[in-house]
PDB file of N, CA and C in Angstrom:
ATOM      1  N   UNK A   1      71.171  84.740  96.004  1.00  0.00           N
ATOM      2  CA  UNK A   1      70.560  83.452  96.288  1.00  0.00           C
ATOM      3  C   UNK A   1      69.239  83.730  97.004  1.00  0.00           C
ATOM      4  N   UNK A   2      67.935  83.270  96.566  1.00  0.00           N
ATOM      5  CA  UNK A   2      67.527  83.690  96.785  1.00  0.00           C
ATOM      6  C   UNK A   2      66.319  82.009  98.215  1.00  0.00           C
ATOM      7  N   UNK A   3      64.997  82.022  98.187  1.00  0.00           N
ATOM      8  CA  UNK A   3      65.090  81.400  99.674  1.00  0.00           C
ATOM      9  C   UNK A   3      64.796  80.010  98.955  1.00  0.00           C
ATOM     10  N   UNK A   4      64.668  79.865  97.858  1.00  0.00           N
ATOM     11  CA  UNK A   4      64.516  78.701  97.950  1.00  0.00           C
ATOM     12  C   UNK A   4      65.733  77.852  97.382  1.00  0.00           C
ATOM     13  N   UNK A   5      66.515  79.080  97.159  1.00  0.00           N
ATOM     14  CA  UNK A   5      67.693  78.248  96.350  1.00  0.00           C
ATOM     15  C   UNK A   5      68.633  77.866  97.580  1.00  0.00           C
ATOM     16  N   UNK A   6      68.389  79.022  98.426  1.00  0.00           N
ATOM     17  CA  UNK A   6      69.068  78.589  99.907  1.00  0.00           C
ATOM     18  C   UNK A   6      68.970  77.235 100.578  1.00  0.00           C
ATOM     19  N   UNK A   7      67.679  76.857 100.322  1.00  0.00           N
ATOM     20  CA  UNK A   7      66.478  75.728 101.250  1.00  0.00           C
ATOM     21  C   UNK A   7      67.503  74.684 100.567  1.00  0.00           C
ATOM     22  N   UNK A   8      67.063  74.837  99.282  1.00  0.00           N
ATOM     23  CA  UNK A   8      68.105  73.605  98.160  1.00  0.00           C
ATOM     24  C   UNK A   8      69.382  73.503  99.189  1.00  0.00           C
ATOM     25  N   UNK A   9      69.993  74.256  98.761  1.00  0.00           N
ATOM     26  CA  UNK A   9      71.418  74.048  99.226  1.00  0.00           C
ATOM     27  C   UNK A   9      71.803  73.603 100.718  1.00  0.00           C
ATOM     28  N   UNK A  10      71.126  74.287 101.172  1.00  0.00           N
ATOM     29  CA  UNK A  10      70.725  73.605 102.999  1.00  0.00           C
ATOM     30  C   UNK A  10      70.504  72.011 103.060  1.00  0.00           C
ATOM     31  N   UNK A  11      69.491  71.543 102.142  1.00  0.00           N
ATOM     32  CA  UNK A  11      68.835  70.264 101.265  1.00  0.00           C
ATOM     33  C   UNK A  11      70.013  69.796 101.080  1.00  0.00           C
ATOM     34  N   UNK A  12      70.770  69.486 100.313  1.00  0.00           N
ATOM     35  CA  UNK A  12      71.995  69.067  99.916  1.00  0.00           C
ATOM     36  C   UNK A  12      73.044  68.788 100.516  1.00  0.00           C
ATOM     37  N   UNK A  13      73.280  70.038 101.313  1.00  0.00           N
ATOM     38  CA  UNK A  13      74.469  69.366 102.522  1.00  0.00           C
ATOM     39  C   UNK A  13      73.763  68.525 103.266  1.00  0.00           C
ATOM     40  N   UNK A  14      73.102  68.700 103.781  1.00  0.00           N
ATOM     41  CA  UNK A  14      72.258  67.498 104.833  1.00  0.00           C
ATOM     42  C   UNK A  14      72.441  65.934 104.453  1.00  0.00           C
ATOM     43  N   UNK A  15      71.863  66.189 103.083  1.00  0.00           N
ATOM     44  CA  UNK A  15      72.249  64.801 102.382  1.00  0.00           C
ATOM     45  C   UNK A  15      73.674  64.588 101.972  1.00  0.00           C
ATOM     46  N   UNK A  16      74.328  65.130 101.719  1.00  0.00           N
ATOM     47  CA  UNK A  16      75.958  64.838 101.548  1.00  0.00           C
ATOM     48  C   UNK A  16      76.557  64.707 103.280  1.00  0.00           C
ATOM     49  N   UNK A  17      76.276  65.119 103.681  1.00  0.00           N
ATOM     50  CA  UNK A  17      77.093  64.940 105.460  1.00  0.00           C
ATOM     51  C   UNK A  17      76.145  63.640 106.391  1.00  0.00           C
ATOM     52  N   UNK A  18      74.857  63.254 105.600  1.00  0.00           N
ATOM     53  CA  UNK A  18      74.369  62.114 106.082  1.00  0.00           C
ATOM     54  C   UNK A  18      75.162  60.688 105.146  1.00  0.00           C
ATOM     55  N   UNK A  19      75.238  61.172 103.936  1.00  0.00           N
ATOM     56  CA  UNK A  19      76.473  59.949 103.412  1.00  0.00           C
ATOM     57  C   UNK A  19      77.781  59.943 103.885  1.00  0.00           C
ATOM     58  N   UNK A  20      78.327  61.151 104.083  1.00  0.00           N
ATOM     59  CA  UNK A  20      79.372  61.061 104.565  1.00  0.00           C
ATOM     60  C   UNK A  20      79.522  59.997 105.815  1.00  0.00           C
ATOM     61  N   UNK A  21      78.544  60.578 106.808  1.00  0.00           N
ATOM     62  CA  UNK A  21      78.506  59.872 108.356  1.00  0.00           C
ATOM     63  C   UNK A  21      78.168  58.361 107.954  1.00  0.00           C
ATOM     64  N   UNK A  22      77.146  58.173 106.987  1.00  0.00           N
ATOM     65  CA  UNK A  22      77.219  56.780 107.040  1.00  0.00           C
ATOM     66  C   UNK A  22      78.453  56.127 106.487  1.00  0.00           C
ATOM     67  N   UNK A  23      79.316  56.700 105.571  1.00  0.00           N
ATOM     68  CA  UNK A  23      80.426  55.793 104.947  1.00  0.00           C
ATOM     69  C   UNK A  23      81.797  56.169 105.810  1.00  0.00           C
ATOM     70  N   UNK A  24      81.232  56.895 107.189  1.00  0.00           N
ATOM     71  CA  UNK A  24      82.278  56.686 108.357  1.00  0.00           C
ATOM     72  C   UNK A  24      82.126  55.319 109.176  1.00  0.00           C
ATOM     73  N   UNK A  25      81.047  54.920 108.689  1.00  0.00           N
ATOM     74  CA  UNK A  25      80.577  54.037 109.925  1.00  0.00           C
ATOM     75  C   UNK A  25      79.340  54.418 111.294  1.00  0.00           C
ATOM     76  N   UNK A  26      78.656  55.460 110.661  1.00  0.00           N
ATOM     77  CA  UNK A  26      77.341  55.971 111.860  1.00  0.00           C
ATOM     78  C   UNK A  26      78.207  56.292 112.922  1.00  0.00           C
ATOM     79  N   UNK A  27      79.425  57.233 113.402  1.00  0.00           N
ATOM     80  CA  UNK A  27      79.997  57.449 114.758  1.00  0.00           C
ATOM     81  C   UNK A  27      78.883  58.448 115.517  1.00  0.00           C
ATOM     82  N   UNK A  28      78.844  58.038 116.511  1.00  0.00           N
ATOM     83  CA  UNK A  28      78.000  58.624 117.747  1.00  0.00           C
ATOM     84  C   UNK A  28      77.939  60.166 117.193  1.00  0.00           C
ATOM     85  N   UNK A  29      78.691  60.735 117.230  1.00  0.00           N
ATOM     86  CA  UNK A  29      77.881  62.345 116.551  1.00  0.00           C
ATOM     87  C   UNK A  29      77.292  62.787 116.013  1.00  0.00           C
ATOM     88  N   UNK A  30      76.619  62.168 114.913  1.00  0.00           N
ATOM     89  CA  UNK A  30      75.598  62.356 114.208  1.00  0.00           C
ATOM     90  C   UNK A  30      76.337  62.995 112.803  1.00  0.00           C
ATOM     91  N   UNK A  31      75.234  63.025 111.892  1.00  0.00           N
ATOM     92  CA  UNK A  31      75.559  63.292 110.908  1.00  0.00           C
ATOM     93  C   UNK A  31      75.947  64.481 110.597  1.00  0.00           C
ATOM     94  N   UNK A  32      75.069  65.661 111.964  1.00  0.00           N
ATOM     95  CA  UNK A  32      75.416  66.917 111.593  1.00  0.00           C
ATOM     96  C   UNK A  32      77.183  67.710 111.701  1.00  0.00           C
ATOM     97  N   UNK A  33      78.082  66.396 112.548  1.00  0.00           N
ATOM     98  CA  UNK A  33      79.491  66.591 112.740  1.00  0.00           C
ATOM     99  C   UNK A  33      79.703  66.394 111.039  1.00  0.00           C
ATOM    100  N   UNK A  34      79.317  66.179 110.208  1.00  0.00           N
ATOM    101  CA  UNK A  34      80.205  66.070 108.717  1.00  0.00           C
ATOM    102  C   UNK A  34      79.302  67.273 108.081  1.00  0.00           C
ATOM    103  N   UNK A  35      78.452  68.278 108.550  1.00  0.00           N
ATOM    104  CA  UNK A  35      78.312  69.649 107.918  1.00  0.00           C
ATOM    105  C   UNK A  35      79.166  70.115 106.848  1.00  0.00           C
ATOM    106  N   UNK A  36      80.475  70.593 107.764  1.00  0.00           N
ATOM    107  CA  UNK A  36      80.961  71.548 107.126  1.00  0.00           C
ATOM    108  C   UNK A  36      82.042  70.795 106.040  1.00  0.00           C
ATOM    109  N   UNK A  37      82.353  69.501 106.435  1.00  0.00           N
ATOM    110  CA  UNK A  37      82.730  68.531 105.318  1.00  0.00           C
ATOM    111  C   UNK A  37      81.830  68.309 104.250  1.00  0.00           C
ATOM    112  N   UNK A  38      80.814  68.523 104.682  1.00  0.00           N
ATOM    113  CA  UNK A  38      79.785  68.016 103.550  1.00  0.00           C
ATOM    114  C   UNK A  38      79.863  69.516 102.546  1.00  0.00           C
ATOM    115  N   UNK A  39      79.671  70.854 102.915  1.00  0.00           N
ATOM    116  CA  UNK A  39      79.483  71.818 102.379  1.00  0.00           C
ATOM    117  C   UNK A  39      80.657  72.157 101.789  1.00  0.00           C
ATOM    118  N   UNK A  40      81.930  72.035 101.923  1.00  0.00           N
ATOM    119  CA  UNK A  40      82.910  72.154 101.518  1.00  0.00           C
ATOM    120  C   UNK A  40      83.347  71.464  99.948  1.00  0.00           C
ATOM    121  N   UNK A  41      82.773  69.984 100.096  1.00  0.00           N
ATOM    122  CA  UNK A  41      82.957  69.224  99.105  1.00  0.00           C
ATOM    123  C   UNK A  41      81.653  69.717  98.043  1.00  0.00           C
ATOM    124  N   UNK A  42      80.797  69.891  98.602  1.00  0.00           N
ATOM    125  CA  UNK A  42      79.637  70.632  97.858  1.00  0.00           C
ATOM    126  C   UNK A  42      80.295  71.904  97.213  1.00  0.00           C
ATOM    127  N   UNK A  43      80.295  72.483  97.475  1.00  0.00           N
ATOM    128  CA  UNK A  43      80.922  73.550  96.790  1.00  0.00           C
ATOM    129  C   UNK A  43      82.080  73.720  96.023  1.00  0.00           C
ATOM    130  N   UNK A  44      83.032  72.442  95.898  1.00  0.00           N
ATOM    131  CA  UNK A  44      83.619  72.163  95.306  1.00  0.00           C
ATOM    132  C   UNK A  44      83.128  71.796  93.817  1.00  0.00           C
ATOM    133  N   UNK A  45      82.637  70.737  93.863  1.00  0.00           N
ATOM    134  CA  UNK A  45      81.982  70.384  93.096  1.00  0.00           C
ATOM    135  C   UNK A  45      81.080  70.881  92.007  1.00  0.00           C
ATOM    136  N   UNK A  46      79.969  71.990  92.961  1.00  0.00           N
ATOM    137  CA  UNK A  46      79.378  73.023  91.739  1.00  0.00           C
ATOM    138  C   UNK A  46      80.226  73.858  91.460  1.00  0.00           C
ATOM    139  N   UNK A  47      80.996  74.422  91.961  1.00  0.00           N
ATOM    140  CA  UNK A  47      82.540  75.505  91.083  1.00  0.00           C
ATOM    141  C   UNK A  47      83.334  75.126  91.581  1.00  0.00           C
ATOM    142  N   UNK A  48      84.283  74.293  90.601  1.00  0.00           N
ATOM    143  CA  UNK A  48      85.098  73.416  90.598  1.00  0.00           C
ATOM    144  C   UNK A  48      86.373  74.484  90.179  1.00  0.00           C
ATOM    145  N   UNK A  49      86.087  75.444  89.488  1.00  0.00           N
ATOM    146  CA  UNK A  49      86.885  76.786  88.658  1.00  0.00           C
ATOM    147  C   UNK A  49      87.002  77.970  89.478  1.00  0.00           C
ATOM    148  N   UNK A  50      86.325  77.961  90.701  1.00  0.00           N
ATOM    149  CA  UNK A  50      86.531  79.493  91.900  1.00  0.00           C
ATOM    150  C   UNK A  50      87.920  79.102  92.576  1.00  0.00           C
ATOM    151  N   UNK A  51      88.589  78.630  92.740  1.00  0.00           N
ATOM    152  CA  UNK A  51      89.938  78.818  93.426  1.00  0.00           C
ATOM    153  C   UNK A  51      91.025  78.821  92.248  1.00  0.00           C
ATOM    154  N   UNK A  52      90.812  78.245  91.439  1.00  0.00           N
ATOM    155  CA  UNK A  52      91.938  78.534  90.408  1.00  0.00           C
ATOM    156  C   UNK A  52      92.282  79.850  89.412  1.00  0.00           C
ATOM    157  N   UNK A  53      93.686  79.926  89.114  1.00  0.00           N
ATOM    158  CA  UNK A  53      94.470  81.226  88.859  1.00  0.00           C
ATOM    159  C   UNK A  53      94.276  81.140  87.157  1.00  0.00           C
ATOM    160  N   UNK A  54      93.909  81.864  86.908  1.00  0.00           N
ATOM    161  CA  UNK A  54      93.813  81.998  85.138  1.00  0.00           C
ATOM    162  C   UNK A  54      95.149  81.813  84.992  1.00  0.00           C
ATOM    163  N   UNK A  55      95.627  81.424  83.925  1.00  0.00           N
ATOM    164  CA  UNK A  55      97.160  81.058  83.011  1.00  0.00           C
ATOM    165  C   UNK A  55      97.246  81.986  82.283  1.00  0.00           C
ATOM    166  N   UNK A  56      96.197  82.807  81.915  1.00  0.00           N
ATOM    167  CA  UNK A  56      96.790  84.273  81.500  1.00  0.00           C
ATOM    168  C   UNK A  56      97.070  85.209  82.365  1.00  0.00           C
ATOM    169  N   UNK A  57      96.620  85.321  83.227  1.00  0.00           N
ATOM    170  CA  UNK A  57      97.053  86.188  84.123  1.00  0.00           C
ATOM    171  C   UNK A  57      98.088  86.464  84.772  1.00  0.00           C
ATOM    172  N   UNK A  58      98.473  87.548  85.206  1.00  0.00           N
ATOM    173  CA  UNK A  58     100.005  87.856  85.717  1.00  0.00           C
ATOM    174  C   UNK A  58      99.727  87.569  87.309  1.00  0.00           C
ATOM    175  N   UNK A  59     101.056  86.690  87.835  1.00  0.00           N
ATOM    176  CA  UNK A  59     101.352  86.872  89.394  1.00  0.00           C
ATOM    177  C   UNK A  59     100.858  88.091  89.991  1.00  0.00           C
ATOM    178  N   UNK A  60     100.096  88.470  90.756  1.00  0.00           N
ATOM    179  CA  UNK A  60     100.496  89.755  91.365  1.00  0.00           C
ATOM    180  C   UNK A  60     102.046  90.190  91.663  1.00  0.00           C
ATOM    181  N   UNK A  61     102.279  91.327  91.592  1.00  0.00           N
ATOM    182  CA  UNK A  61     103.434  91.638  92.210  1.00  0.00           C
ATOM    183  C   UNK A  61     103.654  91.456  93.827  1.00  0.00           C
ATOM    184  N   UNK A  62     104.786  91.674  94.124  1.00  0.00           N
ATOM    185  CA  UNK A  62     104.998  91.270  95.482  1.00  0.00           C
ATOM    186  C   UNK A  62     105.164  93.381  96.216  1.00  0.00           C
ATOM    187  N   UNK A  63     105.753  93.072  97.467  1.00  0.00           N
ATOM    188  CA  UNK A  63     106.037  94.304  98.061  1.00  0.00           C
ATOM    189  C   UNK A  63     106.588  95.464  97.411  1.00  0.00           C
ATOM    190  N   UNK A  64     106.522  96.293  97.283  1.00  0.00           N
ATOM    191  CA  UNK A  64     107.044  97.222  96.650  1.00  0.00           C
ATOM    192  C   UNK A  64     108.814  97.454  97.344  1.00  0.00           C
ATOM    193  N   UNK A  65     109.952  98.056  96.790  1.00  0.00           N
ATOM    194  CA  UNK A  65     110.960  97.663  97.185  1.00  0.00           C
ATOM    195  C   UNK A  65     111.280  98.737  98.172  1.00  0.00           C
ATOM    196  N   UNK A  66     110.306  99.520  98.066  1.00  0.00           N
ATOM    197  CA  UNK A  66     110.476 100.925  99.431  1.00  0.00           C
ATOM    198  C   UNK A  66     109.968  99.947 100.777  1.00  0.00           C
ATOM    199  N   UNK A  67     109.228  99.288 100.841  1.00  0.00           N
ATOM    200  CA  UNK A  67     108.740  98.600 101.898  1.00  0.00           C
ATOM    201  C   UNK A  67     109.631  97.531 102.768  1.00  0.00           C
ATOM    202  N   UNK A  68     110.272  97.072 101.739  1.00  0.00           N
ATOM    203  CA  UNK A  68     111.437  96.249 102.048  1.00  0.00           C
ATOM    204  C   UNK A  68     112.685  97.223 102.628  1.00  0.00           C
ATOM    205  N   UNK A  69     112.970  98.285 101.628  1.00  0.00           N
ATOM    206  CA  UNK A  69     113.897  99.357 102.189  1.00  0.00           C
ATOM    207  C   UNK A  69     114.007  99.274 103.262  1.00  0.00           C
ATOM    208  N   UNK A  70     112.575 100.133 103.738  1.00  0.00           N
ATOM    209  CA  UNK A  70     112.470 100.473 105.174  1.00  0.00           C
ATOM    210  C   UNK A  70     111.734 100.068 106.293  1.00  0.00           C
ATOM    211  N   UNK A  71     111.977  98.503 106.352  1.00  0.00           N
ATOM    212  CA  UNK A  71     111.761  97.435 107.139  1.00  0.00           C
ATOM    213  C   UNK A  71     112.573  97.923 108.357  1.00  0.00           C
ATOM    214  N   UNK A  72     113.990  98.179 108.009  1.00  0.00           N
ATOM    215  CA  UNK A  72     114.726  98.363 109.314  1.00  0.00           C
ATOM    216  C   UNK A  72     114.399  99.589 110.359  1.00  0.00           C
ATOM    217  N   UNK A  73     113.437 100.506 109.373  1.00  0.00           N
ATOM    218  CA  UNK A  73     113.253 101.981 110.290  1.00  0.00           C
ATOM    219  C   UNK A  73     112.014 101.905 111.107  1.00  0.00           C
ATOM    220  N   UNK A  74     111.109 100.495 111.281  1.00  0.00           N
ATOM    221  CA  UNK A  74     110.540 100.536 112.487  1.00  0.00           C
ATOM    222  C   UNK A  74     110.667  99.564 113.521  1.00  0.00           C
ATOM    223  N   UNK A  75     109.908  99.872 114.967  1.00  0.00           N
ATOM    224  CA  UNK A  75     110.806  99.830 116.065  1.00  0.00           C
ATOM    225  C   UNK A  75     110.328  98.059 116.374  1.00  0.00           C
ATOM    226  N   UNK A  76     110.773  97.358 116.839  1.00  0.00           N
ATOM    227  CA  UNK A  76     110.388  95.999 116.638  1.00  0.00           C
ATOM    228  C   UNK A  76     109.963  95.611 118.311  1.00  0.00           C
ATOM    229  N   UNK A  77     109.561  94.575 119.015  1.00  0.00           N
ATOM    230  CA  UNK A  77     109.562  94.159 120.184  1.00  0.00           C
ATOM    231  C   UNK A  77     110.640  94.368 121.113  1.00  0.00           C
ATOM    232  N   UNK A  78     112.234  94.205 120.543  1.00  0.00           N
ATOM    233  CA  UNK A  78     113.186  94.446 121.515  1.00  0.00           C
ATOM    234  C   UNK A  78     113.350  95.942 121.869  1.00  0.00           C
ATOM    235  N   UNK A  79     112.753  97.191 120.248  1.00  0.00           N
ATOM    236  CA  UNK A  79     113.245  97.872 121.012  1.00  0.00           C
ATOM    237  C   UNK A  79     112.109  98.988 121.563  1.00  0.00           C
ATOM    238  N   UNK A  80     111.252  98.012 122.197  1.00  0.00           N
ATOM    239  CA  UNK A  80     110.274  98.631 123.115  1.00  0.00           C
ATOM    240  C   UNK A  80     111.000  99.239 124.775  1.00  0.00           C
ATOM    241  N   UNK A  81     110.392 100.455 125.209  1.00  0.00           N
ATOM    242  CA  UNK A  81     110.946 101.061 126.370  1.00  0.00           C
ATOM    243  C   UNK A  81     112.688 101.385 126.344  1.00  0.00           C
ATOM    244  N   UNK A  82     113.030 101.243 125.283  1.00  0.00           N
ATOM    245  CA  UNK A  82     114.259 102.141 124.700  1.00  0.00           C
ATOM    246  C   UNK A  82     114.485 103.414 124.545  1.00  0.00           C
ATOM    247  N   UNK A  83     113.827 103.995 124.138  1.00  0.00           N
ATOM    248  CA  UNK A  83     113.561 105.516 123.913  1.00  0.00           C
ATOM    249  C   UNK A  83     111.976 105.853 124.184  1.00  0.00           C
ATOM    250  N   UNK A  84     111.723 107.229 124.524  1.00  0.00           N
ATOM    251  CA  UNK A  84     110.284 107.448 124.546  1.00  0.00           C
ATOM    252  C   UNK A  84     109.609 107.638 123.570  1.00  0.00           C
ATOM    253  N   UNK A  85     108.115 106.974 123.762  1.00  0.00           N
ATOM    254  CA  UNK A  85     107.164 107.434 122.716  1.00  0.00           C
ATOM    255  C   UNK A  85     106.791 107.967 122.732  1.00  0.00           C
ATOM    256  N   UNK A  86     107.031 109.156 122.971  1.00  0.00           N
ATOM    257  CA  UNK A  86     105.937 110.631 122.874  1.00  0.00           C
ATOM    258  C   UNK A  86     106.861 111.276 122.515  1.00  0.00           C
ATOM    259  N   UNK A  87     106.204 112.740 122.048  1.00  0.00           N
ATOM    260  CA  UNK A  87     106.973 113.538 121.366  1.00  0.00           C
ATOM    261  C   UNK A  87     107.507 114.646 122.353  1.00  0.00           C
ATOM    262  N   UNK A  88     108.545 115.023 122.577  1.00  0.00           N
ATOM    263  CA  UNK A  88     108.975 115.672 123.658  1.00  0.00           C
ATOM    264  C   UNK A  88     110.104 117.121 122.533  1.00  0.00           C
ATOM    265  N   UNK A  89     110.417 118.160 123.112  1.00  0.00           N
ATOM    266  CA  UNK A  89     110.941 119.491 122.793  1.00  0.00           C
ATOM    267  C   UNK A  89     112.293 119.224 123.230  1.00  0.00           C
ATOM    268  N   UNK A  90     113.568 119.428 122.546  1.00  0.00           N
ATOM    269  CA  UNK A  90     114.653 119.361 122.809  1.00  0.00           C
ATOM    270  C   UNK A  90     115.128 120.386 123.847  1.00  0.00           C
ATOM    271  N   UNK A  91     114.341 121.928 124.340  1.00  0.00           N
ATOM    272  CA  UNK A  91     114.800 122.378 125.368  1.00  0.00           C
ATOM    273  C   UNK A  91     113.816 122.424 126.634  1.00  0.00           C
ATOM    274  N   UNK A  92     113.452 120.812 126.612  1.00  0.00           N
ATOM    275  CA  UNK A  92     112.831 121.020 127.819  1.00  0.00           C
ATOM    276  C   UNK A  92     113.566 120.378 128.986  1.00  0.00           C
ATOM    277  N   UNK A  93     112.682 120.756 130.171  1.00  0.00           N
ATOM    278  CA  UNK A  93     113.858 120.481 131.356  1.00  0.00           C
ATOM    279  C   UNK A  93     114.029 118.836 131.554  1.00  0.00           C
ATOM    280  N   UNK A  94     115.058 118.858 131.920  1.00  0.00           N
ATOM    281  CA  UNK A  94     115.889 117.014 132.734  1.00  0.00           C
ATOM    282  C   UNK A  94     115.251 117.325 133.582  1.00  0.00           C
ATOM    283  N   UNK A  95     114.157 116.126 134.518  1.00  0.00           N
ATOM    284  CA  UNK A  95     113.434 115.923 135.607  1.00  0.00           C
ATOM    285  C   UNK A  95     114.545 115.021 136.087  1.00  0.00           C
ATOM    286  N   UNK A  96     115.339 114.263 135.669  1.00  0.00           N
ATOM    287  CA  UNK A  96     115.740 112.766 136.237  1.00  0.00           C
ATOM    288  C   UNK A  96     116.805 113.487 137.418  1.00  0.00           C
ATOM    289  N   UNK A  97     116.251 113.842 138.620  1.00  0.00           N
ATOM    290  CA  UNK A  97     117.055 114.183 139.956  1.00  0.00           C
ATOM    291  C   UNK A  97     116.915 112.991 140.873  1.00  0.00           C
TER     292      UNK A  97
END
């Protein structure tokens, strides 16, 4: 996009969020409170076809079933300060005197 196509489009919401505000009734905020209402519906409008899913196309797949597997093998909120997190040597010394 380049600057004047920008300017346009800048152009446009202005005027769509100044109709908007007027067919609210002119509320004290001005017109620039219906911006991003205004740009939203704008953009709707010129690609009306960017959010929709082709009918040929396949669902994505979902999780893979290893992921689901091994849901249970990590450690969740409860079992925080349960065991230590660091990696420690099985013959090292018991401090707990």
């Amino acid at each position: 996009m380049n600057r004047q196509e920008f300017e346009a489009w800048e152009r446009r919401i202005d005027e769509r969020a100044r109709l908007l505000w007027e067919e609210a009734g002119r509320p004290d905020e001005g017109a620039a409170s219906f911006r991003d209402r205004a740009q939203e519906l704008l953009g709707i409008e010129e690609n009306p076809h960017a959010a929709r899913h082709p009918a040929d196309e396949r669902d994505p797949e979902g999780e893979p079933i290893e992921a689901i597997e091994n849901q249970g093998e990590f450690p969740t909120l409860t079992d925080q300060g349960e065991e230590p997190t660091y990696p420690h040597r099985e013959d090292a010394p018991d401090w707990k005197d």
